[in-house]
C-alpha atoms as a PDB file:
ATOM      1  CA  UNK A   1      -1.483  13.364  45.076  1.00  0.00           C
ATOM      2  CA  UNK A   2       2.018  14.374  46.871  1.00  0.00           C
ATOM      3  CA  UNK A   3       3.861  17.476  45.665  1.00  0.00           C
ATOM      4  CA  UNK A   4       6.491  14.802  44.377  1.00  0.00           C
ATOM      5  CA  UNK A   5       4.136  13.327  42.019  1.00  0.00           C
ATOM      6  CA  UNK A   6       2.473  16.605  40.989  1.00  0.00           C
ATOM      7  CA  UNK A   7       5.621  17.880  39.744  1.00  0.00           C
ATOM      8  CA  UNK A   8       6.459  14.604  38.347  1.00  0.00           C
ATOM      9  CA  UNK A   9       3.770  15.023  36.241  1.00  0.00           C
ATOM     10  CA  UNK A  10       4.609  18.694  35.397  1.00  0.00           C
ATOM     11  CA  UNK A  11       8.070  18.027  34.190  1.00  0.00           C
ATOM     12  CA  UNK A  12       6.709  15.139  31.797  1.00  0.00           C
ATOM     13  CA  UNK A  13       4.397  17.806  30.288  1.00  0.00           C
ATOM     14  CA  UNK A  14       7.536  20.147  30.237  1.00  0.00           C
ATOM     15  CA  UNK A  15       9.328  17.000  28.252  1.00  0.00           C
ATOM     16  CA  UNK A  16       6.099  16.226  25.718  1.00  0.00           C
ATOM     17  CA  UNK A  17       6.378  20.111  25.182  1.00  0.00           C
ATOM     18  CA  UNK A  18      10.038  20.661  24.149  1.00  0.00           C
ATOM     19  CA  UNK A  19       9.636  17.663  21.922  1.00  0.00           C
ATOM     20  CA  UNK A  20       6.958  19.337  19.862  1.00  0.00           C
ATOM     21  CA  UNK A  21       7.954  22.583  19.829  1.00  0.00           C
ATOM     22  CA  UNK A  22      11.858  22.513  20.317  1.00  0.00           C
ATOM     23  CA  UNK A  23      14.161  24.979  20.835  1.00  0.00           C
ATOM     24  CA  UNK A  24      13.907  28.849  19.899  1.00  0.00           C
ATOM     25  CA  UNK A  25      10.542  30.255  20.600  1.00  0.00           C
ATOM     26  CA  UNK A  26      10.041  33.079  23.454  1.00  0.00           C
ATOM     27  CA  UNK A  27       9.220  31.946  26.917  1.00  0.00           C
ATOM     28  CA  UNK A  28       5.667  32.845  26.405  1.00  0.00           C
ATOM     29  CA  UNK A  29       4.958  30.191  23.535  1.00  0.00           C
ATOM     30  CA  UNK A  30       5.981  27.865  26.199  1.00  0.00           C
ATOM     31  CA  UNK A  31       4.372  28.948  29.242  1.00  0.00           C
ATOM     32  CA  UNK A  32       1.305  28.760  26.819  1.00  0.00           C
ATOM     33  CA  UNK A  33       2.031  25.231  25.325  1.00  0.00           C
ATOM     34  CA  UNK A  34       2.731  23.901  29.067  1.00  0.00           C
ATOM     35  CA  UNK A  35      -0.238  25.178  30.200  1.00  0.00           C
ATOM     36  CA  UNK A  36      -2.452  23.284  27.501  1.00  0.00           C
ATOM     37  CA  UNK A  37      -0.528  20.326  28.395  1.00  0.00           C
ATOM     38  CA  UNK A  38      -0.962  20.605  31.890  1.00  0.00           C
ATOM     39  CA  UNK A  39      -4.601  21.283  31.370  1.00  0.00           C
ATOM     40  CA  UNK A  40      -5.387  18.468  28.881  1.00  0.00           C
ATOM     41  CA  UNK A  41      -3.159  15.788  32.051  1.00  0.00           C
ATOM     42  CA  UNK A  42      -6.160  16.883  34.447  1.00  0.00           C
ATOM     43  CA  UNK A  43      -4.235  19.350  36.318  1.00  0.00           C
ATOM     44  CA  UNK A  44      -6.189  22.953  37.555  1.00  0.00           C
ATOM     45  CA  UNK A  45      -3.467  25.418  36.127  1.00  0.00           C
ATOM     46  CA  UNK A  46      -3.490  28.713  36.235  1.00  0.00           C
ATOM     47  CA  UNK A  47      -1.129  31.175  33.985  1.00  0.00           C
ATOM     48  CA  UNK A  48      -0.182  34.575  35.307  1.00  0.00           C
ATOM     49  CA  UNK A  49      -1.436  34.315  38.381  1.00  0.00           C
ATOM     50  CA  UNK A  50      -0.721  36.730  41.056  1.00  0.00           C
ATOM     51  CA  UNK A  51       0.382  35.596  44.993  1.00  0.00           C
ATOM     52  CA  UNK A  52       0.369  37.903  47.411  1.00  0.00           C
ATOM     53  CA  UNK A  53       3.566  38.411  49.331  1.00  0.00           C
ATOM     54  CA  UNK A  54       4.282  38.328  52.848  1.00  0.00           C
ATOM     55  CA  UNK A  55       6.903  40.113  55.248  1.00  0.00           C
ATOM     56  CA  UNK A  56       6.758  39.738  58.658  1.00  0.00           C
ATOM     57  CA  UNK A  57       3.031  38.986  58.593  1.00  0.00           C
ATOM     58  CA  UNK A  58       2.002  42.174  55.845  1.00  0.00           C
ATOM     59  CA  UNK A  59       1.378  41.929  52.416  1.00  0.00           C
ATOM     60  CA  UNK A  60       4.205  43.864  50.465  1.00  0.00           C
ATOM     61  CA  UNK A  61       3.329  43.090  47.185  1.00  0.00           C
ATOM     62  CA  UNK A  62       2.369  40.327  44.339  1.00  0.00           C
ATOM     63  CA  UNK A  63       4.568  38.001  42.754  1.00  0.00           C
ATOM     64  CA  UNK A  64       2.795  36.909  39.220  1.00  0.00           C
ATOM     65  CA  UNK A  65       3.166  32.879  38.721  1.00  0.00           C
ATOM     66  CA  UNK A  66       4.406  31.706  35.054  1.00  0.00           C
ATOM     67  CA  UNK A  67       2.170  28.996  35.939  1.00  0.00           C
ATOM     68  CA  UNK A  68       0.203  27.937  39.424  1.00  0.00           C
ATOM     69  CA  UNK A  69      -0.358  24.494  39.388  1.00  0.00           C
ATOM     70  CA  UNK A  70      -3.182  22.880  41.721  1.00  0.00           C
ATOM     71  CA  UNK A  71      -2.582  26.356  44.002  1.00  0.00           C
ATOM     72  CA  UNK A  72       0.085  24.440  45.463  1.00  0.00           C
ATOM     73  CA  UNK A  73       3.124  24.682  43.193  1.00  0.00           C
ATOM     74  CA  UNK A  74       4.797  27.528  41.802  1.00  0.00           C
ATOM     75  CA  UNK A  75       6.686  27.162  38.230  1.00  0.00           C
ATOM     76  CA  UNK A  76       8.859  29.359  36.628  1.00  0.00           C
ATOM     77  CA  UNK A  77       9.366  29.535  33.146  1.00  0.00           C
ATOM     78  CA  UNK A  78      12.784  30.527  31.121  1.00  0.00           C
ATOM     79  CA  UNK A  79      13.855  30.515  27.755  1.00  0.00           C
ATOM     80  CA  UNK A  80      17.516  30.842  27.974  1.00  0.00           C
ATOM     81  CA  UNK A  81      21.004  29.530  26.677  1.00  0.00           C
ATOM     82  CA  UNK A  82      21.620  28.388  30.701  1.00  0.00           C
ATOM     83  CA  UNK A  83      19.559  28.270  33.843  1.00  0.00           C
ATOM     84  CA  UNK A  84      21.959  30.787  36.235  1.00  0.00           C
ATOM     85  CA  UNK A  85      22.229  30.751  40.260  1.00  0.00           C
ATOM     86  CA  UNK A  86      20.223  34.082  40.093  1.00  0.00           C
ATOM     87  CA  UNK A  87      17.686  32.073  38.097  1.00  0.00           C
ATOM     88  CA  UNK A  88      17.107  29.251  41.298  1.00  0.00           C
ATOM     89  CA  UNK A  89      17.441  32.388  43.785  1.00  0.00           C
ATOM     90  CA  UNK A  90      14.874  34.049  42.475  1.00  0.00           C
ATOM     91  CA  UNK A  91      12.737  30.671  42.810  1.00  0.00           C
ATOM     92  CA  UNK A  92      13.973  30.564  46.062  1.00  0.00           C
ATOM     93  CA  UNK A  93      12.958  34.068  47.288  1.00  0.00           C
ATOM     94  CA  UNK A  94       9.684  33.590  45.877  1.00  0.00           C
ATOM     95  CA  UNK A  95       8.404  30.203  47.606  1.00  0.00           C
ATOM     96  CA  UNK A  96       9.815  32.297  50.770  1.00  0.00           C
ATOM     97  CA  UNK A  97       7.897  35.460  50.536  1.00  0.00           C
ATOM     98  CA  UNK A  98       4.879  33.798  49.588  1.00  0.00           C
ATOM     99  CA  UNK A  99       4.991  30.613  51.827  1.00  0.00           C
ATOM    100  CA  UNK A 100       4.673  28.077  48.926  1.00  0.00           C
ATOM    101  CA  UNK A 101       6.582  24.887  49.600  1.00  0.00           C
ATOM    102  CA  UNK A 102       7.043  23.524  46.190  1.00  0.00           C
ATOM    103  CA  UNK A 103       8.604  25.247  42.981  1.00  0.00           C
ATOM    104  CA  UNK A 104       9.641  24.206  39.633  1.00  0.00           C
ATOM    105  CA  UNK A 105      11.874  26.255  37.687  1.00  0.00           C
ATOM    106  CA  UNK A 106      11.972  25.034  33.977  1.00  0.00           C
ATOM    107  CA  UNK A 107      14.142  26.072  31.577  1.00  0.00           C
ATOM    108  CA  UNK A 108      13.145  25.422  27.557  1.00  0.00           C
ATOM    109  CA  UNK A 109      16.046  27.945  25.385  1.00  0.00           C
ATOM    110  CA  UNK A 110      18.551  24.696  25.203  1.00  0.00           C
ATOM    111  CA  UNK A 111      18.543  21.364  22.907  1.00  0.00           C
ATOM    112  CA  UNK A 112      17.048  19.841  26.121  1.00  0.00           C
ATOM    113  CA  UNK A 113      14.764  20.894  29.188  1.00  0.00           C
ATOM    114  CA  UNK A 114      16.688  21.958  32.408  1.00  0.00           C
ATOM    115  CA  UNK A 115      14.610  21.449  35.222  1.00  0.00           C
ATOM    116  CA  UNK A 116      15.497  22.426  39.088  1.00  0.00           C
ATOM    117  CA  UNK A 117      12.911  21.567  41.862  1.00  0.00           C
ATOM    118  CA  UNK A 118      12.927  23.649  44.924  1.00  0.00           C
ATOM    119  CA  UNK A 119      11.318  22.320  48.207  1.00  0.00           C
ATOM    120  CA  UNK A 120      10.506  24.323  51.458  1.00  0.00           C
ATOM    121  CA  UNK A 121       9.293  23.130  54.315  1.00  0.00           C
ATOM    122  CA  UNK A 122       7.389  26.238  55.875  1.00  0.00           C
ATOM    123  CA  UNK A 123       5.911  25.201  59.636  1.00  0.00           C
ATOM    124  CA  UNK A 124       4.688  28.796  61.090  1.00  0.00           C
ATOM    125  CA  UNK A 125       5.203  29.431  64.739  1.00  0.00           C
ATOM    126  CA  UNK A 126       2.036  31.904  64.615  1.00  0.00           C
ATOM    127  CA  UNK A 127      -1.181  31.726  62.529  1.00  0.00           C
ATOM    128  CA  UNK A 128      -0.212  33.436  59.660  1.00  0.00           C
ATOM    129  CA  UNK A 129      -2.564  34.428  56.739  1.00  0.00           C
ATOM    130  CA  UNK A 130      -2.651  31.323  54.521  1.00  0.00           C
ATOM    131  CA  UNK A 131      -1.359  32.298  51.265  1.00  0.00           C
ATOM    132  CA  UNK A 132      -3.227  29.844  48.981  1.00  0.00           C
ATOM    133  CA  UNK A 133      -6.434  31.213  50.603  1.00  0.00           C
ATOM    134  CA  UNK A 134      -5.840  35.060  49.346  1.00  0.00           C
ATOM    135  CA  UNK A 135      -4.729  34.446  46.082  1.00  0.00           C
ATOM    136  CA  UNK A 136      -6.417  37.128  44.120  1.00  0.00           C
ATOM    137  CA  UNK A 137      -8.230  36.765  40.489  1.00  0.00           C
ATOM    138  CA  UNK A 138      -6.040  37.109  38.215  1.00  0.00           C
ATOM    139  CA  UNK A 139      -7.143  40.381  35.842  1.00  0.00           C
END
């Protein structure tokens, strides 16, 4: 399955979600509800995951994933009036420091779910630790 399909299939889960549930609830009752969903479409999801991050080849900390889908996409959850820049530069920085190409950032606080993809095309120039291969348990 592409990345394109994958998060096909993880905004239409998003969609099924905010149709139930609505509008209102804390970010949490979705990131849980999306998660079932996700779960019960076939997909390997994992909620608060932590990804390490890299700078100039060293670890410098752990970003912790709303929701790691197939440990290939990162999605991040809000529950807010309005999705902001800050909001998509945040995704941003994180599929950069942790050499993810694909992101979802999801947005369920409105009448409607705001959804922004986010696609980097990482091709190292050295052999870099492989992020998706030192993912660490979550706790």
């Amino acid at each position: 399955m592409t990345d394109n399909e994958l998060t096909q299939i993880i905004i239409n889960c998003a969609y099924k979600v905010h149709r139930t549930l609505g509008a209102g609830f804390l970010e949490k009752v979705y990131e849980n509800a999306h998660r079932i969903k996700m779960t019960k479409a076939g997909l390997k999801v994992q909620q608060q995951h932590p990804i390490k991050v890299f700078f100039e080849g060293e670890i410098v900390g752990d970003y912790i994933v709303d929701l790691w889908v197939e440990e290939r996409i990162i999605v991040e959850l809000k529950a807010v009036q309005s999705l902001t820049k800050e909001h998509e530069i945040q995704l941003v920085n994180y599929l950069t420091a942790t050499k993810v190409d694909t992101g979802l950032l999801i947005n369920f606080g409105a009448s409607a779910v705001k959804v922004r993809r986010k696609f980097r095309d990482y091709k190292p120039n050295h052999n870099p630790v492989n992020p998706v291969k030192n993912l660490v348990n979550p706790v």
